[in-house]
PDB file of N, CA and C in Angstrom:
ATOM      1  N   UNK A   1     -57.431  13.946 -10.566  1.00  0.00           N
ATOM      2  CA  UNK A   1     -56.441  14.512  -9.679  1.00  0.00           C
ATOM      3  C   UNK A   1     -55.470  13.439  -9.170  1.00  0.00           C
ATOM      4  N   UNK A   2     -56.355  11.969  -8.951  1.00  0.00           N
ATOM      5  CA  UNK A   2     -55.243  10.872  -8.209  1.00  0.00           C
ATOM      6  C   UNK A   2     -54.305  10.773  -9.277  1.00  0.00           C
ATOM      7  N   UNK A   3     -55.062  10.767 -10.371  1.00  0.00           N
ATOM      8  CA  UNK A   3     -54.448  10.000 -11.619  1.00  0.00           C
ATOM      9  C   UNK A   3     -53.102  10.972 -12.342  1.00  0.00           C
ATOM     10  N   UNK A   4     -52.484  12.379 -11.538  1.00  0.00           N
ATOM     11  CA  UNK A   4     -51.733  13.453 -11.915  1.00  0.00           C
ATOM     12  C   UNK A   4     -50.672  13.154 -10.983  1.00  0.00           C
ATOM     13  N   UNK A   5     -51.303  12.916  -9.366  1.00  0.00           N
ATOM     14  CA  UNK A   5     -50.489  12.607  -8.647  1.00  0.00           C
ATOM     15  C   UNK A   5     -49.548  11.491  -8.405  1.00  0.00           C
ATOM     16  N   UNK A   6     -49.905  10.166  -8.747  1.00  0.00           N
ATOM     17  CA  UNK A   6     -49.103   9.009  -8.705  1.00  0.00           C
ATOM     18  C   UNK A   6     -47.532   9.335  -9.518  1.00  0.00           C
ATOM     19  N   UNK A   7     -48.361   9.700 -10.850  1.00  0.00           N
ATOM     20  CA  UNK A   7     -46.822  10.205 -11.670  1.00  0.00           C
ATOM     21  C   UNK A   7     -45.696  10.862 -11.089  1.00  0.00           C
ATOM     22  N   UNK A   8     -46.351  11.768 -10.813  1.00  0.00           N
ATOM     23  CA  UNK A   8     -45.682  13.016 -10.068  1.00  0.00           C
ATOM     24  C   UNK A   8     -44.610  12.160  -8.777  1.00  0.00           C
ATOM     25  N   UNK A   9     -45.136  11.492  -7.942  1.00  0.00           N
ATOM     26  CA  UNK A   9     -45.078  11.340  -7.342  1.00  0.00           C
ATOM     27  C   UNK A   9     -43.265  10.776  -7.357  1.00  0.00           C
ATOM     28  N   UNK A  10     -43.832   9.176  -8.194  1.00  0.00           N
ATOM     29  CA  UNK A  10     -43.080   7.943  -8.947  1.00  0.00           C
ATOM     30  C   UNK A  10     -41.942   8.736  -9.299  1.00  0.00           C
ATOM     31  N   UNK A  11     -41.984   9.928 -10.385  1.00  0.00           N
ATOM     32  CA  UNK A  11     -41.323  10.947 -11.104  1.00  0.00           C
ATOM     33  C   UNK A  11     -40.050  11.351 -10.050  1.00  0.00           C
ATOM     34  N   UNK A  12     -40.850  11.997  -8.374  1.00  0.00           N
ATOM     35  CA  UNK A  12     -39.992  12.389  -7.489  1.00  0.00           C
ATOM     36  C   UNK A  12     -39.408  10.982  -6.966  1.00  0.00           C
ATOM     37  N   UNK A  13     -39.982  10.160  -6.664  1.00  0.00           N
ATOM     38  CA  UNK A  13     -38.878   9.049  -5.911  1.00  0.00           C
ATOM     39  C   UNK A  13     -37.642   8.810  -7.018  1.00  0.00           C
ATOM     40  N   UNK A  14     -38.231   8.398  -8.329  1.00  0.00           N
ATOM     41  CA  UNK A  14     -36.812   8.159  -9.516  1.00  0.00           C
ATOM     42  C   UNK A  14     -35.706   9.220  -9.159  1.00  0.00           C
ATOM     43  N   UNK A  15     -36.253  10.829  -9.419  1.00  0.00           N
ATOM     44  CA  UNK A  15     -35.138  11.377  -9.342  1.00  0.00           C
ATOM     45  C   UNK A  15     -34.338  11.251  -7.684  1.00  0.00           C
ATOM     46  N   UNK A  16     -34.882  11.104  -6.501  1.00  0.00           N
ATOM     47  CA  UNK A  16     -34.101  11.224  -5.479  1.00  0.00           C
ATOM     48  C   UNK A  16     -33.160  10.190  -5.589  1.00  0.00           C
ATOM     49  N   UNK A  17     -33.934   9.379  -6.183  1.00  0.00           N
ATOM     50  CA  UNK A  17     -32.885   7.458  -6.247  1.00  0.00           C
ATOM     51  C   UNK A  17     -31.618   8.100  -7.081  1.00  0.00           C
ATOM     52  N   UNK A  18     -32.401   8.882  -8.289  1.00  0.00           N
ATOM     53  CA  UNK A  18     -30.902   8.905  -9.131  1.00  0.00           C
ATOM     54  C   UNK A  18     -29.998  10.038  -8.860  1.00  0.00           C
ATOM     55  N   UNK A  19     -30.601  11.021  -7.764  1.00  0.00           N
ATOM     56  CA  UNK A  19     -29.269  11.684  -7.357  1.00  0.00           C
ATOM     57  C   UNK A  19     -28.836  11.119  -5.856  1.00  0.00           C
ATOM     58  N   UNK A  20     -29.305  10.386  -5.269  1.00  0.00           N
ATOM     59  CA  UNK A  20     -28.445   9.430  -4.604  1.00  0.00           C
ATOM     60  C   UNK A  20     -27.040   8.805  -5.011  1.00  0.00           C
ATOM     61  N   UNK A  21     -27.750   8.342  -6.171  1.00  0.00           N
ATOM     62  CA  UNK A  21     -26.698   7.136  -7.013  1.00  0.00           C
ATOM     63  C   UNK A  21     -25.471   8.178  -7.761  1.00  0.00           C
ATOM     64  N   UNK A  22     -25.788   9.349  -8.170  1.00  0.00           N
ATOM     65  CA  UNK A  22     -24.909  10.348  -7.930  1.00  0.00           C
ATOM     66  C   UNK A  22     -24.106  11.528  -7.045  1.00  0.00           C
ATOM     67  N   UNK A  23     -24.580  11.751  -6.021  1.00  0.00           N
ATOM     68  CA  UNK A  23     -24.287  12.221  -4.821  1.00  0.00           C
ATOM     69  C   UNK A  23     -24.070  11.925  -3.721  1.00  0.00           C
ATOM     70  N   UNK A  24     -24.638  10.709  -3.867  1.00  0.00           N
ATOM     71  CA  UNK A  24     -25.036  10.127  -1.691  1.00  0.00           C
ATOM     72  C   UNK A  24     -23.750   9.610  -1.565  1.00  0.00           C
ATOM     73  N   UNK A  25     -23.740   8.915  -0.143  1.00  0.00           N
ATOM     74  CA  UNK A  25     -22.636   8.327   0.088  1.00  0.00           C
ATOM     75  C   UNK A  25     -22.396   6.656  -0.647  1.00  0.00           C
ATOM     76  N   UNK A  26     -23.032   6.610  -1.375  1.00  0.00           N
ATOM     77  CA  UNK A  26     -22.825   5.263  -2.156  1.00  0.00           C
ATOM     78  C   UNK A  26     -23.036   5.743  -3.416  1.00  0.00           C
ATOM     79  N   UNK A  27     -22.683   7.024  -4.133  1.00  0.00           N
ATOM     80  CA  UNK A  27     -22.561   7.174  -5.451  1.00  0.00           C
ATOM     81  C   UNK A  27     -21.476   6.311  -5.951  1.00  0.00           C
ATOM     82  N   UNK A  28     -21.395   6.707  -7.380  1.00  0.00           N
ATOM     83  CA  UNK A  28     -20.899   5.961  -8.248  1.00  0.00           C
ATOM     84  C   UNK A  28     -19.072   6.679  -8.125  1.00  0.00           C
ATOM     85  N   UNK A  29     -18.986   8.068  -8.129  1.00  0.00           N
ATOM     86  CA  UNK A  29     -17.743   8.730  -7.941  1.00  0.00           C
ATOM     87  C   UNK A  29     -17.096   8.106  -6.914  1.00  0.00           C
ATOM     88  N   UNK A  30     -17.986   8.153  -5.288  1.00  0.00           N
ATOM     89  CA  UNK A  30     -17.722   7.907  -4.462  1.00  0.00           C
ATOM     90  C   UNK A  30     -16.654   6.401  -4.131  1.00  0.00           C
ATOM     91  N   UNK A  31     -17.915   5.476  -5.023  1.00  0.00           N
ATOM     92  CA  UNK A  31     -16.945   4.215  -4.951  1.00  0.00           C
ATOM     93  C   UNK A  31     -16.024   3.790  -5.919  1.00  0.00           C
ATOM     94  N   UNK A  32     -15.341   4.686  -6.549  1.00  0.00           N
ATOM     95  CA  UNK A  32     -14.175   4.806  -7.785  1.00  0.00           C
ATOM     96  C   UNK A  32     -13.501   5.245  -6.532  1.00  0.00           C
ATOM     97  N   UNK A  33     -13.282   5.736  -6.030  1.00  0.00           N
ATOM     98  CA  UNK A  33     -12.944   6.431  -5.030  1.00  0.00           C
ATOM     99  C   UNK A  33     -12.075   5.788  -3.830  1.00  0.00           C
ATOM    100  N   UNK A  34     -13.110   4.798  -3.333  1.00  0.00           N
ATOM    101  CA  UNK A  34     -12.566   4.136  -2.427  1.00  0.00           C
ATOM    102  C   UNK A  34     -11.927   3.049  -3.156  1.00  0.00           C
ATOM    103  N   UNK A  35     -12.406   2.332  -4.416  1.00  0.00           N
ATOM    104  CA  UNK A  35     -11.573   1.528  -5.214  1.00  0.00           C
ATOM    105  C   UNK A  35     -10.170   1.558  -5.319  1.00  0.00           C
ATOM    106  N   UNK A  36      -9.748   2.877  -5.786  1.00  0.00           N
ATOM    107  CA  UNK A  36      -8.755   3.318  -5.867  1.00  0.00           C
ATOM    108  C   UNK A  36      -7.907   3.303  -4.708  1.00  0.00           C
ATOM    109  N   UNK A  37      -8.686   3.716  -3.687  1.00  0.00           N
ATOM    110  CA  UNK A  37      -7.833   3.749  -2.295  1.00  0.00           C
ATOM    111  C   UNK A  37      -7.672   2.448  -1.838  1.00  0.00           C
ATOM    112  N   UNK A  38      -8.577   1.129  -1.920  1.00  0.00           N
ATOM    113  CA  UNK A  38      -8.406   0.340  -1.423  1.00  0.00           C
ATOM    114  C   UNK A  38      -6.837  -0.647  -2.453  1.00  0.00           C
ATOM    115  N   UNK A  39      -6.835  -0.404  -3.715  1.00  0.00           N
ATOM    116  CA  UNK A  39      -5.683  -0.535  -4.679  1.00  0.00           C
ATOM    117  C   UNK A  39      -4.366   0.190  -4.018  1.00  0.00           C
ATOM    118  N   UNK A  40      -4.412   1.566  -3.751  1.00  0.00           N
ATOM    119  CA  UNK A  40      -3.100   2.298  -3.281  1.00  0.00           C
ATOM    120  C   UNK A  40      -3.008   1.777  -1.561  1.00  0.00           C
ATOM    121  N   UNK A  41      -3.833   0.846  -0.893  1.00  0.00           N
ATOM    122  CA  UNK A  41      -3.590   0.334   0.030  1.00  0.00           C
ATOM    123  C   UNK A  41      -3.128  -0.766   0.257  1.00  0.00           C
ATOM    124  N   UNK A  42      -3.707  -2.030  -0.942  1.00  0.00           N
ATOM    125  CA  UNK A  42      -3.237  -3.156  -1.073  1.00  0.00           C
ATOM    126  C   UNK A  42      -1.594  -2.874  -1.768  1.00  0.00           C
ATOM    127  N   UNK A  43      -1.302  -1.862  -2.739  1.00  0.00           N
ATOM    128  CA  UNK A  43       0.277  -1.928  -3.041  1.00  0.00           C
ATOM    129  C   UNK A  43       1.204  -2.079  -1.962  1.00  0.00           C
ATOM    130  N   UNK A  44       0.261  -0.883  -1.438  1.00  0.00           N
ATOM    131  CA  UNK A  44       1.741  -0.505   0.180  1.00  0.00           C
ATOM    132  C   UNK A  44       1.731  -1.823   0.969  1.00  0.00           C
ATOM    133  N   UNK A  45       0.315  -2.552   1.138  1.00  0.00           N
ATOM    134  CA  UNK A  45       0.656  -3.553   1.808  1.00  0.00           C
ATOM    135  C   UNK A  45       1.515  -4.566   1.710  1.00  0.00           C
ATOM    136  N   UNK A  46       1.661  -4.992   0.028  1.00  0.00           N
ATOM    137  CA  UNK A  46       2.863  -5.506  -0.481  1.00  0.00           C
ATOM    138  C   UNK A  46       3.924  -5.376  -0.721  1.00  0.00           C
ATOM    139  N   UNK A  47       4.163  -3.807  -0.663  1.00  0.00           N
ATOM    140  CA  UNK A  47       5.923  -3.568  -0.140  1.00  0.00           C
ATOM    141  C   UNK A  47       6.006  -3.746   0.853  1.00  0.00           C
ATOM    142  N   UNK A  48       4.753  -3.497   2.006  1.00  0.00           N
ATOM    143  CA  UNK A  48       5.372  -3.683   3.359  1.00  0.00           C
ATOM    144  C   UNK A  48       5.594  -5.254   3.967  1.00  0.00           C
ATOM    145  N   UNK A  49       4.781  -6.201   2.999  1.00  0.00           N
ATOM    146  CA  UNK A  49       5.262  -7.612   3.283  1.00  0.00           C
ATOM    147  C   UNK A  49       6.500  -7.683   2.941  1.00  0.00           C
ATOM    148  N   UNK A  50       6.661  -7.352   1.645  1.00  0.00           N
ATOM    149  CA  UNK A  50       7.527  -7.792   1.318  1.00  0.00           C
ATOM    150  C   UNK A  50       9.303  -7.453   2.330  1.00  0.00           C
ATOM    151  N   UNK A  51       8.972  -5.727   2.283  1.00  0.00           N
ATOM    152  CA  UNK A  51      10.138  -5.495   3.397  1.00  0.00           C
ATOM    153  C   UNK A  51      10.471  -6.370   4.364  1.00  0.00           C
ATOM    154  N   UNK A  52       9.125  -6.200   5.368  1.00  0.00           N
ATOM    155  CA  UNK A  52       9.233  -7.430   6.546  1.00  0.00           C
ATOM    156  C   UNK A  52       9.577  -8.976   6.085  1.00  0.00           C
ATOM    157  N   UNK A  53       9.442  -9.332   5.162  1.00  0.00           N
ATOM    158  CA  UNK A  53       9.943 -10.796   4.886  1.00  0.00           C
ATOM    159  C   UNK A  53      11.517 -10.688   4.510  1.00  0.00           C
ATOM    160  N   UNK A  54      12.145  -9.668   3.667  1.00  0.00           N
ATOM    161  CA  UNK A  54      13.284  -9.298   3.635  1.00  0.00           C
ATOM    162  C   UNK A  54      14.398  -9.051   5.250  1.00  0.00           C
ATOM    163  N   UNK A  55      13.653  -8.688   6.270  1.00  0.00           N
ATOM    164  CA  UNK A  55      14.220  -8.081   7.396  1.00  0.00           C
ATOM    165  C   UNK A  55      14.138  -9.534   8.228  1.00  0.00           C
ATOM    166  N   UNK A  56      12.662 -10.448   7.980  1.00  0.00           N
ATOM    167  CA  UNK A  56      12.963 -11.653   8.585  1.00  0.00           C
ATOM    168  C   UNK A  56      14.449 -12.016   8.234  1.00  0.00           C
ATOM    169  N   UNK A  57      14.319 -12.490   6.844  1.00  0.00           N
ATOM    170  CA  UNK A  57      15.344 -13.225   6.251  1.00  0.00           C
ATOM    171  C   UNK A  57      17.214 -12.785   7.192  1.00  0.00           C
ATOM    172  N   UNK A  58      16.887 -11.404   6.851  1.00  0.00           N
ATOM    173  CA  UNK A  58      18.257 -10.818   7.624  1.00  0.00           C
ATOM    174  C   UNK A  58      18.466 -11.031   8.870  1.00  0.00           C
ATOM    175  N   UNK A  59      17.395 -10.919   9.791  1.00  0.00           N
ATOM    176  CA  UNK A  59      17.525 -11.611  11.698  1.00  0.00           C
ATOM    177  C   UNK A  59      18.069 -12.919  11.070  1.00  0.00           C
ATOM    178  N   UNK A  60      17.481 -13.616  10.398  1.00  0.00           N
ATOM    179  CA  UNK A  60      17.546 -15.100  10.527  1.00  0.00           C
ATOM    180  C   UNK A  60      19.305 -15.773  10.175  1.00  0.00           C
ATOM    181  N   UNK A  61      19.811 -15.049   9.076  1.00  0.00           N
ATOM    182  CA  UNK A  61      21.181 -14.620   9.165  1.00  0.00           C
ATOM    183  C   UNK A  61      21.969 -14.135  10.046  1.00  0.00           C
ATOM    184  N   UNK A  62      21.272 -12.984  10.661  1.00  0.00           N
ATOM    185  CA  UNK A  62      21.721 -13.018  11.847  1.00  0.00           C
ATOM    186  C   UNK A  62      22.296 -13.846  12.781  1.00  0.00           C
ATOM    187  N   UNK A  63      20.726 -14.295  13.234  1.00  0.00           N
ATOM    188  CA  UNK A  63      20.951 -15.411  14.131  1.00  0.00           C
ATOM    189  C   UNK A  63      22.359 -16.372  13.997  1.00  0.00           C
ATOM    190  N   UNK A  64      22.026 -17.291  13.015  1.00  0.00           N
ATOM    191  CA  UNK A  64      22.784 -18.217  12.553  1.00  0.00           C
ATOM    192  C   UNK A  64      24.408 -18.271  12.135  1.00  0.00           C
ATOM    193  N   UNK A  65      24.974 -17.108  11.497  1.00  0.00           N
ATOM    194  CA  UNK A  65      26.110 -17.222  11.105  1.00  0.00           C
ATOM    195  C   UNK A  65      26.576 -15.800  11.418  1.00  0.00           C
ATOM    196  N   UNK A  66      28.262 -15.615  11.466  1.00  0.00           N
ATOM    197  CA  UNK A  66      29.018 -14.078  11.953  1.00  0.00           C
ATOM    198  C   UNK A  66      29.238 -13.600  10.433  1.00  0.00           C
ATOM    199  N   UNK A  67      28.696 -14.798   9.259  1.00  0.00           N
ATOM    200  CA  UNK A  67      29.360 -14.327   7.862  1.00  0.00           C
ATOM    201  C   UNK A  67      28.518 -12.974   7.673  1.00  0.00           C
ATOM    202  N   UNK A  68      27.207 -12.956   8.119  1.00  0.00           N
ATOM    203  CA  UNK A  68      26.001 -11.789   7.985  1.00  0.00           C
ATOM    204  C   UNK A  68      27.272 -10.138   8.561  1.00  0.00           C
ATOM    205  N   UNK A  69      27.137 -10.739  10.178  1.00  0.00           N
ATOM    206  CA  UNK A  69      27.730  -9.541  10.737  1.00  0.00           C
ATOM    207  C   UNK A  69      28.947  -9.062  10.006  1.00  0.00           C
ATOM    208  N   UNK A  70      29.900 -10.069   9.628  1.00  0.00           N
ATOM    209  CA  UNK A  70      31.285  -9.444   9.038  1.00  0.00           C
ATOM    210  C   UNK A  70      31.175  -8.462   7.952  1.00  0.00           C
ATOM    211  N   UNK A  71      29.484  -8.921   6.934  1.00  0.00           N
ATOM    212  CA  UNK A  71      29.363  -8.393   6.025  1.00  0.00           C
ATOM    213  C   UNK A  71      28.966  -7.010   6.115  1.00  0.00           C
ATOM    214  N   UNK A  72      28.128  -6.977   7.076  1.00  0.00           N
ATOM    215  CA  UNK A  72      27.494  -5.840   7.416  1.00  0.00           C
ATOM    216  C   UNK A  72      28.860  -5.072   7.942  1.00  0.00           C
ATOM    217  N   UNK A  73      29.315  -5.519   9.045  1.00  0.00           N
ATOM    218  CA  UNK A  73      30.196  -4.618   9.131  1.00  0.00           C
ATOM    219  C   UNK A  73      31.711  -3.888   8.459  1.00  0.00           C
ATOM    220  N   UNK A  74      31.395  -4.564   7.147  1.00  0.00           N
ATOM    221  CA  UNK A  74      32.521  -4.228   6.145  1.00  0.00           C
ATOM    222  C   UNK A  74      32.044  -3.087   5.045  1.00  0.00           C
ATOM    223  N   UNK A  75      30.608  -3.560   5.176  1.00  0.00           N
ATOM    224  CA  UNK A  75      29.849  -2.505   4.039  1.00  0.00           C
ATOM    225  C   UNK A  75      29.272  -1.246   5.270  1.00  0.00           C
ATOM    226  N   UNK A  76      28.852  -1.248   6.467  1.00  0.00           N
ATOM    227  CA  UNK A  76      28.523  -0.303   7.137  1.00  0.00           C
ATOM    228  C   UNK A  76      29.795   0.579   7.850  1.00  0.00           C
ATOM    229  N   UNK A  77      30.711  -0.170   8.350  1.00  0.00           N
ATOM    230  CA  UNK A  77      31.434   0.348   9.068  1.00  0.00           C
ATOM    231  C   UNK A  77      32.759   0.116   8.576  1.00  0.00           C
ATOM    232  N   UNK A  78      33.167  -0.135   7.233  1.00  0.00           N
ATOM    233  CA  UNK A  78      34.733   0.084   6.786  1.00  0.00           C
ATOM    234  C   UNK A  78      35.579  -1.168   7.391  1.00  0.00           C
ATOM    235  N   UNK A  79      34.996  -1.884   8.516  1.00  0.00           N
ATOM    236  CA  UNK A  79      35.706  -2.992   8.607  1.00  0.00           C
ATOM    237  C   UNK A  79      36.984  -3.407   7.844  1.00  0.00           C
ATOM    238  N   UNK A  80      38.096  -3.992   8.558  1.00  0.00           N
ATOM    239  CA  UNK A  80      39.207  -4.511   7.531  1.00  0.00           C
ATOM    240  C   UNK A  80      39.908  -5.788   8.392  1.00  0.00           C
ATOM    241  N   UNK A  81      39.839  -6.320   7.689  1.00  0.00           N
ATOM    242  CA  UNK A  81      41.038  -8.122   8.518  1.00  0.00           C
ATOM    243  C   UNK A  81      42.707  -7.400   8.708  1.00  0.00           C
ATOM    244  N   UNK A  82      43.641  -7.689   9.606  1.00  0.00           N
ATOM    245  CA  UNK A  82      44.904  -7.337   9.563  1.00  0.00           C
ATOM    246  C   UNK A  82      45.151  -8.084   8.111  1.00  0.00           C
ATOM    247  N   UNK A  83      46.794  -6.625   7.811  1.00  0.00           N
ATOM    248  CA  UNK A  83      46.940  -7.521   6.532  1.00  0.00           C
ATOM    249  C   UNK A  83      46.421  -7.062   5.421  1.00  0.00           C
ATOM    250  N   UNK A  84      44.927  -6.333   5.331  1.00  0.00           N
ATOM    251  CA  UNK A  84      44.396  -6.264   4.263  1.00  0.00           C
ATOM    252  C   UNK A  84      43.754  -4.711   4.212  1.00  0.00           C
ATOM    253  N   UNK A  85      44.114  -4.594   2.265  1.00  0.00           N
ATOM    254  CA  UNK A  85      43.985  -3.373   2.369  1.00  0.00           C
ATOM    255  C   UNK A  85      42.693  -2.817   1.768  1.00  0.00           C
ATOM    256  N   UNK A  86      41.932  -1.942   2.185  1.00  0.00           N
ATOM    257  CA  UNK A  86      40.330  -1.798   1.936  1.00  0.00           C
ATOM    258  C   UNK A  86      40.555  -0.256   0.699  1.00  0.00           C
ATOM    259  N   UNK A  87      39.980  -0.541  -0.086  1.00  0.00           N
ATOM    260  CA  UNK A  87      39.857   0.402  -1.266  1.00  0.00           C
ATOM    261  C   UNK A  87      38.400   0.547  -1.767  1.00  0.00           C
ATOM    262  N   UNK A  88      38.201   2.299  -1.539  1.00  0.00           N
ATOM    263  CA  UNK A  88      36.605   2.205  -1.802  1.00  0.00           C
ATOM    264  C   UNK A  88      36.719   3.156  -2.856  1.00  0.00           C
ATOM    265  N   UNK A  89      36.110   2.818  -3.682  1.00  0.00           N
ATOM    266  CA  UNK A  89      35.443   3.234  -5.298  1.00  0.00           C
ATOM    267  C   UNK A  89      34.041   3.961  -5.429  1.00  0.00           C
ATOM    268  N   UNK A  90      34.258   4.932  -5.747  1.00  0.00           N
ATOM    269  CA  UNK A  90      32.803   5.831  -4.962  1.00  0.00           C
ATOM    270  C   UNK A  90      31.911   6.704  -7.032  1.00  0.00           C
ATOM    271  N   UNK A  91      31.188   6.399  -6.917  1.00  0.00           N
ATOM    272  CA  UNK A  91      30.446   6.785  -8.346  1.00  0.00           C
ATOM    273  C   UNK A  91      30.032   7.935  -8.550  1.00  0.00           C
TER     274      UNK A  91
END
């Protein structure tokens, strides 16, 4: 009778282990899963450096020279010097 039960037994722990390893919260789906998410998290994080290092760069222009502002305000706001005539070309 011992000698029916051990099997049996061994038999039930294997399978709970192996639908763990397929179902539980540390299956195998599960961590494709977060893989993936932790990948579509690290991208965004690198556009979002990257933006913010772009937007540094622009304060820092800012700061320093009116050549930034003139620019900006020729491409944002139509800006024009007396004298000169502004022609916009539209696609």
């Amino acid at each position: 009778m011992v000698n029916r039960i051990v099997p049996i037994v061994l038999i039930a722990v294997l399978a709970a282990l192996h639908a763990q390893m397929w179902l539980g919260r540390g299956s195998i789906p599960k961590v494709e899963e977060l893989r993936a998410q932790i990948a579509e998290q690290q991208a965004s994080n690198t556009r979002a450096q990257a933006n913010n290092e772009r937007l540094t760069s622009e304060v820092d222009d800012l700061r320093e020279g009116l050549d930034m502002v003139e620019e900006k305000a020729r491409s944002e706001l139509g800006m024009v010097r007396p004298n000169e005539i502004y022609v916009q070309i539209t696609k």
